[in-house]
C-alpha atoms as a PDB file:
ATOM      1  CA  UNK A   1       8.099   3.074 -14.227  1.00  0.00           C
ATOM      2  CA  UNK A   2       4.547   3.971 -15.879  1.00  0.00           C
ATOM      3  CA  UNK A   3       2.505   6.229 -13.051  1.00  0.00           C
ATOM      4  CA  UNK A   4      -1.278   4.480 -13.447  1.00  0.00           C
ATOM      5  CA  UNK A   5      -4.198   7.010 -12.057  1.00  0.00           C
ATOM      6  CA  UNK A   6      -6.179   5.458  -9.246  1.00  0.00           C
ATOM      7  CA  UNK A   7      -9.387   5.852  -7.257  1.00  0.00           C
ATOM      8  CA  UNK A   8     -10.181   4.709  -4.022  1.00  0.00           C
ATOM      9  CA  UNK A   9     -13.538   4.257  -2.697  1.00  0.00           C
ATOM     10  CA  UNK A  10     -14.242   3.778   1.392  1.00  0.00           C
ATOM     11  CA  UNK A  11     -16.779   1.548   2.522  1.00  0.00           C
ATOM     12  CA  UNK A  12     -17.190   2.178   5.952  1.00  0.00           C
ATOM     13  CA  UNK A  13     -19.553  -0.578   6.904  1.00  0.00           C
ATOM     14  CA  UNK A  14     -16.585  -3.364   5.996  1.00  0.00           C
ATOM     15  CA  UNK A  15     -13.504  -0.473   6.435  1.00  0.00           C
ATOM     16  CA  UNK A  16     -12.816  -1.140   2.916  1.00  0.00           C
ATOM     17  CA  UNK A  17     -10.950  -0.111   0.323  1.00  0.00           C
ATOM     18  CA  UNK A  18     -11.822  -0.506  -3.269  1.00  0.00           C
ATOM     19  CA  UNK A  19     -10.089   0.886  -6.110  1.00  0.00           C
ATOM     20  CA  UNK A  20      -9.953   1.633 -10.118  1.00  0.00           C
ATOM     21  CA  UNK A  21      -7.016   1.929 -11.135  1.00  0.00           C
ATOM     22  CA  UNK A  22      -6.512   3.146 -14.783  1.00  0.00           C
ATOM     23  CA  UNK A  23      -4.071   4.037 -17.574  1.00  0.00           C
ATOM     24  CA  UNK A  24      -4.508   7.889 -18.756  1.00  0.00           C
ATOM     25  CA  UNK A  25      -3.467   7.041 -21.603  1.00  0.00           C
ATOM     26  CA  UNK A  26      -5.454   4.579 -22.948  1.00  0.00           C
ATOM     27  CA  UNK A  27      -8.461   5.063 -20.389  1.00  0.00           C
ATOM     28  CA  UNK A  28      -8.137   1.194 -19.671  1.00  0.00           C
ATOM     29  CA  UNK A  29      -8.897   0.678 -15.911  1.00  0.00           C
ATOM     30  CA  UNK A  30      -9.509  -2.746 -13.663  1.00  0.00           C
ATOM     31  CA  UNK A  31     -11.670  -2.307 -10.689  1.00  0.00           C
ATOM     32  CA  UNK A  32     -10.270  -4.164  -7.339  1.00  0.00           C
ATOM     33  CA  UNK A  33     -12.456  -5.439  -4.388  1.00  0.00           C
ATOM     34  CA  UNK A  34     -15.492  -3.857  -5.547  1.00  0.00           C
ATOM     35  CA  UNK A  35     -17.923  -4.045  -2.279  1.00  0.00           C
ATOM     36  CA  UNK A  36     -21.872  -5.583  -2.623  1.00  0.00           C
ATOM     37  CA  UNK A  37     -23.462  -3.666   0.729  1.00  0.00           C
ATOM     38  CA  UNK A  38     -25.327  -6.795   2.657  1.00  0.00           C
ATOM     39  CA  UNK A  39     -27.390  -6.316   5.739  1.00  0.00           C
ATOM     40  CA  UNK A  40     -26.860  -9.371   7.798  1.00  0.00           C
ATOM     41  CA  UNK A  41     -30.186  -8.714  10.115  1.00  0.00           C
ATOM     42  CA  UNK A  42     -31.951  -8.616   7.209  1.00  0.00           C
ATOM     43  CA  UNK A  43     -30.644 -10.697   4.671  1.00  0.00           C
ATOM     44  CA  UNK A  44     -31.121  -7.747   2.187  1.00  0.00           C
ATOM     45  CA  UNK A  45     -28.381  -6.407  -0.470  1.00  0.00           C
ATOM     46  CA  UNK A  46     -27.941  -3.047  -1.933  1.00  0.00           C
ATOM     47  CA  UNK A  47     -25.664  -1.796  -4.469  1.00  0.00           C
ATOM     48  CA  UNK A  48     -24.811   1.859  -3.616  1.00  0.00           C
ATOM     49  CA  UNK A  49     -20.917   1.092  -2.976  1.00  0.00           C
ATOM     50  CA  UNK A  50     -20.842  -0.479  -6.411  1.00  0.00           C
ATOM     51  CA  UNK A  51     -22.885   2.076  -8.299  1.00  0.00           C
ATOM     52  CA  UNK A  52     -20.056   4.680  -7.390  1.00  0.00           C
ATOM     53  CA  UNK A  53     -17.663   2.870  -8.844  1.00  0.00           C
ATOM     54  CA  UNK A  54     -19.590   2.512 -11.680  1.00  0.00           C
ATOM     55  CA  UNK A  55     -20.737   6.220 -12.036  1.00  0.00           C
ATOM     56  CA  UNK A  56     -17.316   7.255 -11.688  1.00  0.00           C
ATOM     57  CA  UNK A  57     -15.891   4.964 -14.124  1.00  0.00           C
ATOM     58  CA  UNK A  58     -18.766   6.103 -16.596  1.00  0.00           C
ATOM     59  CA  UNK A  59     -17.783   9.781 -16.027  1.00  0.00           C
ATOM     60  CA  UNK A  60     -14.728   9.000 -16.477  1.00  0.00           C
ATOM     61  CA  UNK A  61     -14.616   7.434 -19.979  1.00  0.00           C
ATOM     62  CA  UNK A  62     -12.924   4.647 -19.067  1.00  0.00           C
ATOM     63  CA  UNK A  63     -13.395   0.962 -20.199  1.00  0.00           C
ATOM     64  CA  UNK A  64     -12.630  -1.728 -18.035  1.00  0.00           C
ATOM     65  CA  UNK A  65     -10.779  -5.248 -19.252  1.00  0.00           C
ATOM     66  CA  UNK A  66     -10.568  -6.492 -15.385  1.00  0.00           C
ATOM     67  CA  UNK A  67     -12.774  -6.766 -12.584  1.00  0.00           C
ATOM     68  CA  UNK A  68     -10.748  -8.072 -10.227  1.00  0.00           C
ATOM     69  CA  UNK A  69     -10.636  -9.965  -6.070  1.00  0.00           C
ATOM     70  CA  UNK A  70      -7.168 -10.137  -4.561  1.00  0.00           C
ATOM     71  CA  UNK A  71      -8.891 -12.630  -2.971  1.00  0.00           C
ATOM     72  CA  UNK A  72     -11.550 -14.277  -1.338  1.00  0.00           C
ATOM     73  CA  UNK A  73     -13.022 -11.777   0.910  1.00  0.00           C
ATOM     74  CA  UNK A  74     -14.387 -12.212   4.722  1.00  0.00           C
ATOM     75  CA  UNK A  75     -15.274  -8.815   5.778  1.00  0.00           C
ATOM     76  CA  UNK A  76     -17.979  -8.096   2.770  1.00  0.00           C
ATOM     77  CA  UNK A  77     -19.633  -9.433  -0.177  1.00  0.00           C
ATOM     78  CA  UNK A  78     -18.105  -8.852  -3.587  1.00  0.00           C
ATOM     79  CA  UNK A  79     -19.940  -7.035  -6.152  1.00  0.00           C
ATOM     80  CA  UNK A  80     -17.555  -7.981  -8.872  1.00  0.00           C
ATOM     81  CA  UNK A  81     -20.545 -10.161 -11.240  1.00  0.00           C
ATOM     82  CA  UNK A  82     -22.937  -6.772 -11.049  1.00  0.00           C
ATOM     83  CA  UNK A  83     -19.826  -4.257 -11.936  1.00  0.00           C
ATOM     84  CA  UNK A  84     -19.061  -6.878 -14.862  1.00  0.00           C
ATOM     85  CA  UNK A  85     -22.456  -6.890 -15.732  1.00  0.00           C
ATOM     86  CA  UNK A  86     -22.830  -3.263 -16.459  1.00  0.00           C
ATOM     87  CA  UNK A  87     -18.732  -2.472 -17.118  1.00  0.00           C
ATOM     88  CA  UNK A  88     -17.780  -5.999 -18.709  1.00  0.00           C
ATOM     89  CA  UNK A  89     -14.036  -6.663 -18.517  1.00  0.00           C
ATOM     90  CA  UNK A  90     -13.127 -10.242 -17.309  1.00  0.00           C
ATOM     91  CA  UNK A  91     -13.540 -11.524 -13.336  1.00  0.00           C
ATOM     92  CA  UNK A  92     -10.281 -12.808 -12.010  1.00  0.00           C
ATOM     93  CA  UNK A  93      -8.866 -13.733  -8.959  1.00  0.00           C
ATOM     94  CA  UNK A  94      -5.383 -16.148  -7.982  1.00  0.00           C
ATOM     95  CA  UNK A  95      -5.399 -19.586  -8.815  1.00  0.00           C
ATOM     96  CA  UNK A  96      -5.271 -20.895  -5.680  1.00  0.00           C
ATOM     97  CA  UNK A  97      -8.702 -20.146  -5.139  1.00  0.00           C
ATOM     98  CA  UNK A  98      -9.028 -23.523  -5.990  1.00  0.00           C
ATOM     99  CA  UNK A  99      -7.816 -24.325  -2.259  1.00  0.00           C
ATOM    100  CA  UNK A 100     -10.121 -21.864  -0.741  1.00  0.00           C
ATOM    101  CA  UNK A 101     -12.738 -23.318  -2.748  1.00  0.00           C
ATOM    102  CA  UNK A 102     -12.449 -26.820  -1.697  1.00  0.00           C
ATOM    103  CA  UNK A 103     -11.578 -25.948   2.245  1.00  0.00           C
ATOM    104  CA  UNK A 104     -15.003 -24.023   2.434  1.00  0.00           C
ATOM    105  CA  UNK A 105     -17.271 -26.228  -0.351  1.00  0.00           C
ATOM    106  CA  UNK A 106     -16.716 -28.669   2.609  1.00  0.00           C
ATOM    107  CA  UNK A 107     -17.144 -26.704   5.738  1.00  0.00           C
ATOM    108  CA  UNK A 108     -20.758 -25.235   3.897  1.00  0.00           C
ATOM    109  CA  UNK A 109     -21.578 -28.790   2.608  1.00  0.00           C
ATOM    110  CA  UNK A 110     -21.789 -27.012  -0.596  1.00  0.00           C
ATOM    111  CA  UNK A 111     -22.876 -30.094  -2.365  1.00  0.00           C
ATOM    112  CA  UNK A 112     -22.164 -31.406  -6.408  1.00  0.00           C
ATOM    113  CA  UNK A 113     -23.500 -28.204  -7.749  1.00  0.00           C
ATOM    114  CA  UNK A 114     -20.193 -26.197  -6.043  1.00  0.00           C
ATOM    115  CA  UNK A 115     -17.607 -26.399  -8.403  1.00  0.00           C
ATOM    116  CA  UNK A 116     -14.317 -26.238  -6.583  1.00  0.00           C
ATOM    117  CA  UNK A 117     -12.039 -25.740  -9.543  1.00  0.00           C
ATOM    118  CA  UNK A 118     -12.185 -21.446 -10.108  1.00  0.00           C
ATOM    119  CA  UNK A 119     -14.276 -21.843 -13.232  1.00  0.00           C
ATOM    120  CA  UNK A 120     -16.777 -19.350 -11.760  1.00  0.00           C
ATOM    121  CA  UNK A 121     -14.412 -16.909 -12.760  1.00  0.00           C
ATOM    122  CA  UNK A 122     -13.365 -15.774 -16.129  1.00  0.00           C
ATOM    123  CA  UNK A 123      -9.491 -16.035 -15.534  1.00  0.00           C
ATOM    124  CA  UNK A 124      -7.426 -17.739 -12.973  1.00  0.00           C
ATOM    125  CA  UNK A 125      -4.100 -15.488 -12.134  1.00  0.00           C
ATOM    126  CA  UNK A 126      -0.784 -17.415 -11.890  1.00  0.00           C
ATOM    127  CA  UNK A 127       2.386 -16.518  -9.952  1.00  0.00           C
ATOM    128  CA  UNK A 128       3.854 -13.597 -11.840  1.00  0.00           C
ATOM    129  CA  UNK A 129       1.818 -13.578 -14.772  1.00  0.00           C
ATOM    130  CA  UNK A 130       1.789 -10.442 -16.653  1.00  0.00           C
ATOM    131  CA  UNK A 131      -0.697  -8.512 -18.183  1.00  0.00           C
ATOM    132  CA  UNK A 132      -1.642  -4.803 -19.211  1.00  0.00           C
ATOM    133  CA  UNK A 133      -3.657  -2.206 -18.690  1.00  0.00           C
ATOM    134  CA  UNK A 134      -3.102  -0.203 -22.059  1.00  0.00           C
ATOM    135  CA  UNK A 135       0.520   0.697 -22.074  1.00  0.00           C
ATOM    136  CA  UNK A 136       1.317   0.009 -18.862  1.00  0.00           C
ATOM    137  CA  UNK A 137       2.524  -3.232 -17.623  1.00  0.00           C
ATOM    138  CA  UNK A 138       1.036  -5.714 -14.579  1.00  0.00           C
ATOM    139  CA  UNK A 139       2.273  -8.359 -13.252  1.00  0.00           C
ATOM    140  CA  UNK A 140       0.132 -10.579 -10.308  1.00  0.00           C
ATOM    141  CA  UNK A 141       2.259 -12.133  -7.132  1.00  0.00           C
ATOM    142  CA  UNK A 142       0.919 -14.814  -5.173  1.00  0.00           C
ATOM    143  CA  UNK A 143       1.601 -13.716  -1.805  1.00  0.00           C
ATOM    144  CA  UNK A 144      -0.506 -15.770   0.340  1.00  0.00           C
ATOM    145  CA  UNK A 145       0.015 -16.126   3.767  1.00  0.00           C
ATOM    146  CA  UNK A 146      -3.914 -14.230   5.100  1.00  0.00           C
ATOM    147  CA  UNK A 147      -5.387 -16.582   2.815  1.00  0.00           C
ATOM    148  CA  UNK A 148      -4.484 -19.303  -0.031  1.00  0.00           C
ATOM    149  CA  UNK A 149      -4.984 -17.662  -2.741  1.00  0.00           C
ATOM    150  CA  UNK A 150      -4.126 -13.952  -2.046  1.00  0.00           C
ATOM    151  CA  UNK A 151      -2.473 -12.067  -4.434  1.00  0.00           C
ATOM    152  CA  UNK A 152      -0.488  -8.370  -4.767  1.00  0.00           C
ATOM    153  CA  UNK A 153      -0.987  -6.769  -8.212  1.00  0.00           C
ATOM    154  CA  UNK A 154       1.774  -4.385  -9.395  1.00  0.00           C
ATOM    155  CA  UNK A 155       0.448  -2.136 -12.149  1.00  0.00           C
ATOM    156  CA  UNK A 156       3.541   0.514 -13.218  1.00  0.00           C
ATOM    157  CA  UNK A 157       4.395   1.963  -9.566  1.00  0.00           C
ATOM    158  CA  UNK A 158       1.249   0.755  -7.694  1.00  0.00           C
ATOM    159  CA  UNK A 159       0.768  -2.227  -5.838  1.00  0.00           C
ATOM    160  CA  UNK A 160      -2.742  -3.421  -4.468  1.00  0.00           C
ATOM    161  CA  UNK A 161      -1.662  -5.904  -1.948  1.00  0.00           C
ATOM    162  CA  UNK A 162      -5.417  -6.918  -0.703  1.00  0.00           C
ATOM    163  CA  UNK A 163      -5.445  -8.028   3.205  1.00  0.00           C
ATOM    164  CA  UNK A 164      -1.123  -8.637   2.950  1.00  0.00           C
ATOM    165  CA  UNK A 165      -0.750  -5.488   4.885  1.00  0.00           C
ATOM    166  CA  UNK A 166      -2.113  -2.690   6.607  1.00  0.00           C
ATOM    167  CA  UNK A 167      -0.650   0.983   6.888  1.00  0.00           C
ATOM    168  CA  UNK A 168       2.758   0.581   9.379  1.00  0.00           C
ATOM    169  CA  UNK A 169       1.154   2.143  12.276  1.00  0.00           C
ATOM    170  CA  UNK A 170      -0.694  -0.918  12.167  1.00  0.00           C
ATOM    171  CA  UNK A 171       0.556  -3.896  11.215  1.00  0.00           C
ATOM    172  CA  UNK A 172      -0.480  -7.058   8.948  1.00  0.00           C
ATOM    173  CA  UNK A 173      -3.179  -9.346   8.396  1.00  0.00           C
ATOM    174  CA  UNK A 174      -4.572 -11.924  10.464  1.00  0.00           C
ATOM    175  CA  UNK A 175      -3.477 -14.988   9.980  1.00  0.00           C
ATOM    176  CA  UNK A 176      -5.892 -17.856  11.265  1.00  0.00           C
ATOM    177  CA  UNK A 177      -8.456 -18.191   9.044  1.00  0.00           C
ATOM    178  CA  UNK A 178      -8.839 -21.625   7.551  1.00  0.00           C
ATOM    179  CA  UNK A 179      -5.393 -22.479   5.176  1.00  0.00           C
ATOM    180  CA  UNK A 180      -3.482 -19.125   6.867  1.00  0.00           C
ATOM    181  CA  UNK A 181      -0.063 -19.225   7.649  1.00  0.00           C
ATOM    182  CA  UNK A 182       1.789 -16.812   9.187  1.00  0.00           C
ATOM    183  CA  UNK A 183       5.198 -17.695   8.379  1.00  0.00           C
ATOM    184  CA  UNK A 184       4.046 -17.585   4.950  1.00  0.00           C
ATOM    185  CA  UNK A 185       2.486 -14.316   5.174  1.00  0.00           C
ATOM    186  CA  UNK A 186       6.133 -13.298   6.544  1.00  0.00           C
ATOM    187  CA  UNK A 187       7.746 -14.851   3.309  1.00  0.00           C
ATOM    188  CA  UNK A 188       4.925 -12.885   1.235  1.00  0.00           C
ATOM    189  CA  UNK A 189       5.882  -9.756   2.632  1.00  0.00           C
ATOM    190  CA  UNK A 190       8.817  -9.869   2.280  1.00  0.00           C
ATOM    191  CA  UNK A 191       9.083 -10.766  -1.481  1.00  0.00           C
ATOM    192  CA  UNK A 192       6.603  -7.475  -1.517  1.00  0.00           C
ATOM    193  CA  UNK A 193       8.881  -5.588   0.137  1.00  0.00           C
ATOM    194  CA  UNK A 194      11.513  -6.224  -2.783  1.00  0.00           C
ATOM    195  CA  UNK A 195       9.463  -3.572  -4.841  1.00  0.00           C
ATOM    196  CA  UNK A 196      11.282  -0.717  -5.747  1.00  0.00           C
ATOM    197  CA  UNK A 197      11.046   1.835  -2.259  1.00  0.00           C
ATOM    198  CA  UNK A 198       8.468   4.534  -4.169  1.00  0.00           C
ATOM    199  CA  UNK A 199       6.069   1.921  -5.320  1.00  0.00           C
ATOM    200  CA  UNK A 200       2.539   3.097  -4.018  1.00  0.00           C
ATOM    201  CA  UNK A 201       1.349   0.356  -1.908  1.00  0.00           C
ATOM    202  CA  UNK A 202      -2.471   0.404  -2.010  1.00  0.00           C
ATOM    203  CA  UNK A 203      -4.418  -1.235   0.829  1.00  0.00           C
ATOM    204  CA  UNK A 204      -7.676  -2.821   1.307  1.00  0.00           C
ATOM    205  CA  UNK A 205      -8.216  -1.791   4.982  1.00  0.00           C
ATOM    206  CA  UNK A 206      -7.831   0.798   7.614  1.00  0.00           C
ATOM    207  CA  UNK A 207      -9.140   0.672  11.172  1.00  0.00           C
ATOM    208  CA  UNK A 208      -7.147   3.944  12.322  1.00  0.00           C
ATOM    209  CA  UNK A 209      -4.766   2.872  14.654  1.00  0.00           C
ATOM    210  CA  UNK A 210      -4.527   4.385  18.171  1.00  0.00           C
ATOM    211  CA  UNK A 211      -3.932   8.096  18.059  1.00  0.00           C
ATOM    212  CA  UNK A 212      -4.533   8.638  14.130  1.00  0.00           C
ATOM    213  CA  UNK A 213      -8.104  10.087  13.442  1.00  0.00           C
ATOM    214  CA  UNK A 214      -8.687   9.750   9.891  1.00  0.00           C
ATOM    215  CA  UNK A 215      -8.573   6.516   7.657  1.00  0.00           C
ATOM    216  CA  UNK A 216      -5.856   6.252   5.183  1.00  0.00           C
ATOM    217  CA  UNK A 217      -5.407   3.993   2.236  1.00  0.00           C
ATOM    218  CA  UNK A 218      -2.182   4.626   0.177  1.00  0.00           C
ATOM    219  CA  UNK A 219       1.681   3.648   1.863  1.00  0.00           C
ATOM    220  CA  UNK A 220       4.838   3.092   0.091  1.00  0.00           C
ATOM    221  CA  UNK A 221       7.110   0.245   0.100  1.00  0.00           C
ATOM    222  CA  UNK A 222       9.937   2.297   2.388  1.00  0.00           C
ATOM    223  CA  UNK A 223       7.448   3.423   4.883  1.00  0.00           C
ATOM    224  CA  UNK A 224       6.380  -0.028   5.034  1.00  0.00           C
ATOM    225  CA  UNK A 225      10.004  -1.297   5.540  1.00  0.00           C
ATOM    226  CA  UNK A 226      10.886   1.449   8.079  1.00  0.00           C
ATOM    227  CA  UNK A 227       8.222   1.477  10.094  1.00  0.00           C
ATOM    228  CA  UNK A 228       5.601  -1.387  10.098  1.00  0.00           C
ATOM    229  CA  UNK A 229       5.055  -2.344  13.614  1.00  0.00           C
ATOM    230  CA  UNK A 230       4.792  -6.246  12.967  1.00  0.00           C
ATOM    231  CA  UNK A 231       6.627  -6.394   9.642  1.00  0.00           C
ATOM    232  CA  UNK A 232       9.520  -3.690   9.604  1.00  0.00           C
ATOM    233  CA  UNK A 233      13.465  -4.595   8.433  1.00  0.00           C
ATOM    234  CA  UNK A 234      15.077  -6.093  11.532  1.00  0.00           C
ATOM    235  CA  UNK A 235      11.992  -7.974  12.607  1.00  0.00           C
ATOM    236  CA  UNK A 236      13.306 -12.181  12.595  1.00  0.00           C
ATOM    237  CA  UNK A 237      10.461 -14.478  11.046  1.00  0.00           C
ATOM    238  CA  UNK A 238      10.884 -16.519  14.262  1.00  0.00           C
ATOM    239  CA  UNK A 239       9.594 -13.600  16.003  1.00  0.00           C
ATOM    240  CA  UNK A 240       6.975 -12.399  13.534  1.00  0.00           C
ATOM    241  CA  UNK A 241       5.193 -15.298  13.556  1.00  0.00           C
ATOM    242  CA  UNK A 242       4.946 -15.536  17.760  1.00  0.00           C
ATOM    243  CA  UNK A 243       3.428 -12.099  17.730  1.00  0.00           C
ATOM    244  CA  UNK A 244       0.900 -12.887  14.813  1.00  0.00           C
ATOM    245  CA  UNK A 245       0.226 -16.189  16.519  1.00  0.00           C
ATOM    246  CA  UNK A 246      -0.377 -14.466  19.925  1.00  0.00           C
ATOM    247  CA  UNK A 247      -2.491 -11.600  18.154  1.00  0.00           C
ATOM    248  CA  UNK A 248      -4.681 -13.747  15.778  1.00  0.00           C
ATOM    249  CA  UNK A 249      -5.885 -15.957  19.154  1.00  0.00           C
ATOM    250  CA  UNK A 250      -7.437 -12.681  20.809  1.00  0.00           C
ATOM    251  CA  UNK A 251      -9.763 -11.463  17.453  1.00  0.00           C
ATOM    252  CA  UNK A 252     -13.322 -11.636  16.728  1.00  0.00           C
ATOM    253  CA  UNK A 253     -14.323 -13.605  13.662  1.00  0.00           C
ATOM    254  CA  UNK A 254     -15.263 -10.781  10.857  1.00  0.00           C
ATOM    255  CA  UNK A 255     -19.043 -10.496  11.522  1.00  0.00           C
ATOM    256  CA  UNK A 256     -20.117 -10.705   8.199  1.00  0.00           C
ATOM    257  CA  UNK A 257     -17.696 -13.981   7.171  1.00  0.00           C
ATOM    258  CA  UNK A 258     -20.240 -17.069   7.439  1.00  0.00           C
ATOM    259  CA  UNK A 259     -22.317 -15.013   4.355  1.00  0.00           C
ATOM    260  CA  UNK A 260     -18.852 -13.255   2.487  1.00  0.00           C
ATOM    261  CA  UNK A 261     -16.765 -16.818   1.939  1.00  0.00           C
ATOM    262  CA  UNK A 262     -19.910 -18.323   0.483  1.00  0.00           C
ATOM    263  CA  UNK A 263     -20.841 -15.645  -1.933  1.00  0.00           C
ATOM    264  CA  UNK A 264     -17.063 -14.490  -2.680  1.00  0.00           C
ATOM    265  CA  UNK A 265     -15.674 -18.132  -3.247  1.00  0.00           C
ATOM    266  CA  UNK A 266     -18.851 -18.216  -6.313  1.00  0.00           C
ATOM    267  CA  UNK A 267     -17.338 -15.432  -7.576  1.00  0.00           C
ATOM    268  CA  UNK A 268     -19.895 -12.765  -5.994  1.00  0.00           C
ATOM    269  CA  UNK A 269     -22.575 -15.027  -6.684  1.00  0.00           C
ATOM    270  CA  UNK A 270     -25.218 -16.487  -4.064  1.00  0.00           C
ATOM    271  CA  UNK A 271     -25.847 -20.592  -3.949  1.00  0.00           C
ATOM    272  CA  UNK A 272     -28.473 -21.596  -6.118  1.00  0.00           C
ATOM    273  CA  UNK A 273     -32.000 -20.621  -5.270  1.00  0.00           C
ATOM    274  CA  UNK A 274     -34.589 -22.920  -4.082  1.00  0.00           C
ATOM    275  CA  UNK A 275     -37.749 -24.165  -4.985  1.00  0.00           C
ATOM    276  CA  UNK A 276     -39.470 -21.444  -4.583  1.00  0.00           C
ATOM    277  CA  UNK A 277     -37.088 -18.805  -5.591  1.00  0.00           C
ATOM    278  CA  UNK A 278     -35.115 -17.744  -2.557  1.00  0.00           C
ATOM    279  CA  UNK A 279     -31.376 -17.543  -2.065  1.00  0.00           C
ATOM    280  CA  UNK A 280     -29.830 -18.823   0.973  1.00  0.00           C
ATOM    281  CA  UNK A 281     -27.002 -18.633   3.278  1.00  0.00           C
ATOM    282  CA  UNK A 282     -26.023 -21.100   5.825  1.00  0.00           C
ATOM    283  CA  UNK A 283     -24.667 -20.722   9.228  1.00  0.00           C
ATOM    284  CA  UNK A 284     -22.495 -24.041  10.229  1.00  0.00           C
ATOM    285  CA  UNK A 285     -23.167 -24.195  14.135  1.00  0.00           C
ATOM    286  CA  UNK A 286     -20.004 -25.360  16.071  1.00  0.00           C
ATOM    287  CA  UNK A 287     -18.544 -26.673  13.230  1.00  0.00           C
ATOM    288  CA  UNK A 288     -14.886 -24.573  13.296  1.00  0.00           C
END
C-alpha cells in the first residue's frame, strides 16, 4: 500500500489536529480540518493556524486538489474557504452534511438565504467513493456515529478519521450532539477497524489522558483494536453504548460550538452581513 507524507499541525486553543497529507511523488496534497483562530470574547478572527499550513505547503512545492472537513466541526472555526482561496483545490466534506445542515438551519433560524442542500461546498463525498492524490489511491467512509455526516479518509496507509476516535488511552467521541448515535459510532468503528492493522490512523484531537504529558496525534489500527479503553476487541456494542451514554451526560458543551456549527455548516463561511456591514453570530437561549 502507497506510504503518503503527512503533516500535522497542533492548535492548542481547540486541541486540534490538522493535517496535509501529500503524495511525494507527484507533490499533490489535500489539507484536512484546517483551523480559522476565533476569539469568542471578542468576536475577532485571525488566521495564524491557517497561514502555517499555507507557508508550509508553499515551501513545500506542493499543489493542493482538496481542501477538505471530515466534518462539521464544534470545537473551532474552519478556515477551509481562506486556504482555498490562496491554495485552490476543491472544498469537500460527506454528503450527509445535508442532515447537519437542515438540523442546525432550524435550531439558528437560519432563514431562506441558508441553503441546506451542501452546495456551499465544491464536492459532496459519498460512501466509499474513491479518488486520488497523484498516484496514490483514496477512498472516503461514512462513518458517522459523532455526527451525521462524519467521514474517515483512507489515503494509501493513512486514515484521518476526524472526531471517530481518539488515541486508546482515551477513548472515542462524544456522542450527543444533535443527530449522534452511539451505537452507530460503535458500527463506524468498527468497519474502521477492518483496515489493514499498520494503517496510520490520524486523529483530530488529543487532550492527554491521565498520566501521559505530551499530546499525540498518529495511532494505528492494532493499537486501536488492542487497547482502546471504550472501543477495544472484546468490548459488546450493548455495553459500548451504556458507557458512551453515561459519559456523554457528564460533558461540557465545546465552548466555542454556538459560533463553529454556524460558520462550519456554510462551509467556513459567516451568515450574511447586515445592513451596515457586520457579520453576526447568534446565541439560541434555552433552546436545546
Amino acid at each position: 500500500m502507497r506510504h503518503p507524507e503527512v503533516k500535522a499541525f497542533f492548535d492548542d486553543a481547540s486541541n486540534t489536529f490538522s493535517y496535509v497529507v501529500w503524495d511525494p511523488a507527484s507533490l499533490q496534497a489535500a489539507v484536512f480540518d484546517s483551523v480559522l483562530d476565533f476569539d469568542a470574547a471578542s468576536g475577532r478572527t485571525r488566521r495564524d493556524s491557517a497561514d502555517a499550513i499555507i507557508a508550509f505547503v508553499r515551501a513545500r512545492g506542493l499543489s493542493v486538489p482538496w481542501v477538505i472537513d471530515t466534518h462539521v466541526h464544534a470545537d473551532h472555526l474552519s478556515a477551509a474557504p481562506y486556504v482555498q482561496s490562496v491554495l485552490g483545490g476543491k472544498l469537500g466534506i460527506g454528503e450527509h452534511i445535508r442532515a447537519v445542515q437542515d438540523t442546525f438551519g432550524t435550531l439558528f433560524h437560519a432563514g431562506d438565504e441558508f441553503r441546506r442542500d451542501g452546495s456551499q461546498f465544491d464536492h459532496l463525498f459519498k460512501d466509499g467513493e474513491r479518488y486520488a492524490l497523484g498516484d496514490i489511491e483514496a477512498v472516503a467512509m461514512h462513518t458517522p456515529g459523532h455526527t451525521p455526516a462524519c467521514m474517515t479518509h483512507v489515503i494509501g496507509d493513512a486514515a484521518f478519521v476526524g472526531d471517530t476516535l481518539f488515541m486508546p488511552d482515551y477513548g472515542t467521541a462524544r456522542c450527543d450532539f444533535p443527530g449522534g448515535d452511539a451505537r452507530v459510532l460503535y458500527r463506524s468503528i468498527r468497519r474502521i477497524f477492518a483496515l489493514p492493522p499498520d494503517t496510520r490512523i490520524f486523529l483530530c484531537h488529543d487532550y492527554k489522558a491521565p498520566g501521559r504529558d505530551q499530546f499525540v496525534h498518529e495511532t494505528t489500527i492494532a493499537a486501536e483494536r488492542s487497547g482502546n479503553i471504550h472501543v477495544r476487541d472484546g468490548i459488546a456494542e450493548d455495553d459500548f453504548v451504556r458507557m458512551r451514554s453515561e459519559r456523554d451526560a457528564t460533558l461540557a458543551m465545546p465552548k466555542l460550538i454556538l459560533p463553529a456549527v454556524q460558520v462550519n455548516m456554510r462551509a467556513g463561511q459567516f451568515p450574511p452581513a447586515e445592513e451596515n456591514g457586520v457579520h453576526y453570530l447568534k446565541i439560541p437561549v434555552d433552546a436545546w
